[in-house]
Protein backbone atom coordinates (compact mmCIF):
# COMPACT_ATOMS: atom_id res chain seq x y z
CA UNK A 1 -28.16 -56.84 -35.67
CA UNK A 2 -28.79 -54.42 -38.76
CA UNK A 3 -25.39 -53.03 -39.91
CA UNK A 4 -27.38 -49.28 -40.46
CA UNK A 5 -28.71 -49.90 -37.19
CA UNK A 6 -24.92 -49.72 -35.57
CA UNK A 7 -23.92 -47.06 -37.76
CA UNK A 8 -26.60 -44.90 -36.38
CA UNK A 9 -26.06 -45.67 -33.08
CA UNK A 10 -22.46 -45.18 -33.68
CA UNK A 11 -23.40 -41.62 -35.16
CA UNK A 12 -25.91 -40.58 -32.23
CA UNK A 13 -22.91 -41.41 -30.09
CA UNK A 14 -19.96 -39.31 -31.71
CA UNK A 15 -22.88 -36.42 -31.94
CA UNK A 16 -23.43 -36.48 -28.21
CA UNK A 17 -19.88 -36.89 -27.58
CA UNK A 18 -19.20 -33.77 -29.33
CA UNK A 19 -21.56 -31.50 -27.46
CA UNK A 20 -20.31 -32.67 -24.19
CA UNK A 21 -16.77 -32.08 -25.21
CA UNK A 22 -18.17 -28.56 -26.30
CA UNK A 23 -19.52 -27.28 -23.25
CA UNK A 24 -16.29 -28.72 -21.13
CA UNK A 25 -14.55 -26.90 -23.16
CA UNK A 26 -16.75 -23.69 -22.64
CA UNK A 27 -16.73 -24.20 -19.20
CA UNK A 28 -12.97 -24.50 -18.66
CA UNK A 29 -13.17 -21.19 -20.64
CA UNK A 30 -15.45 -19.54 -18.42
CA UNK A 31 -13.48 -20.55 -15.35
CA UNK A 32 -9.64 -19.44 -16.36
């Protein structure tokens, strides 16, 4: 397995990680 291959898997992860954690955290908002 290509090392650039991981790290952009790796990236496309923490990038959809991130928006998910974003609209939790706007919908916690929204509800208190």
């Amino acid at each position: 397995m290509e090392l650039s291959l991981l790290v952009r898997w790796i990236v496309v992860f923490l990038v959809i990680f991130l928006l998910l954690m974003v609209l939790v955290f706007s919908l916690i908002r929204k509800k208190a």
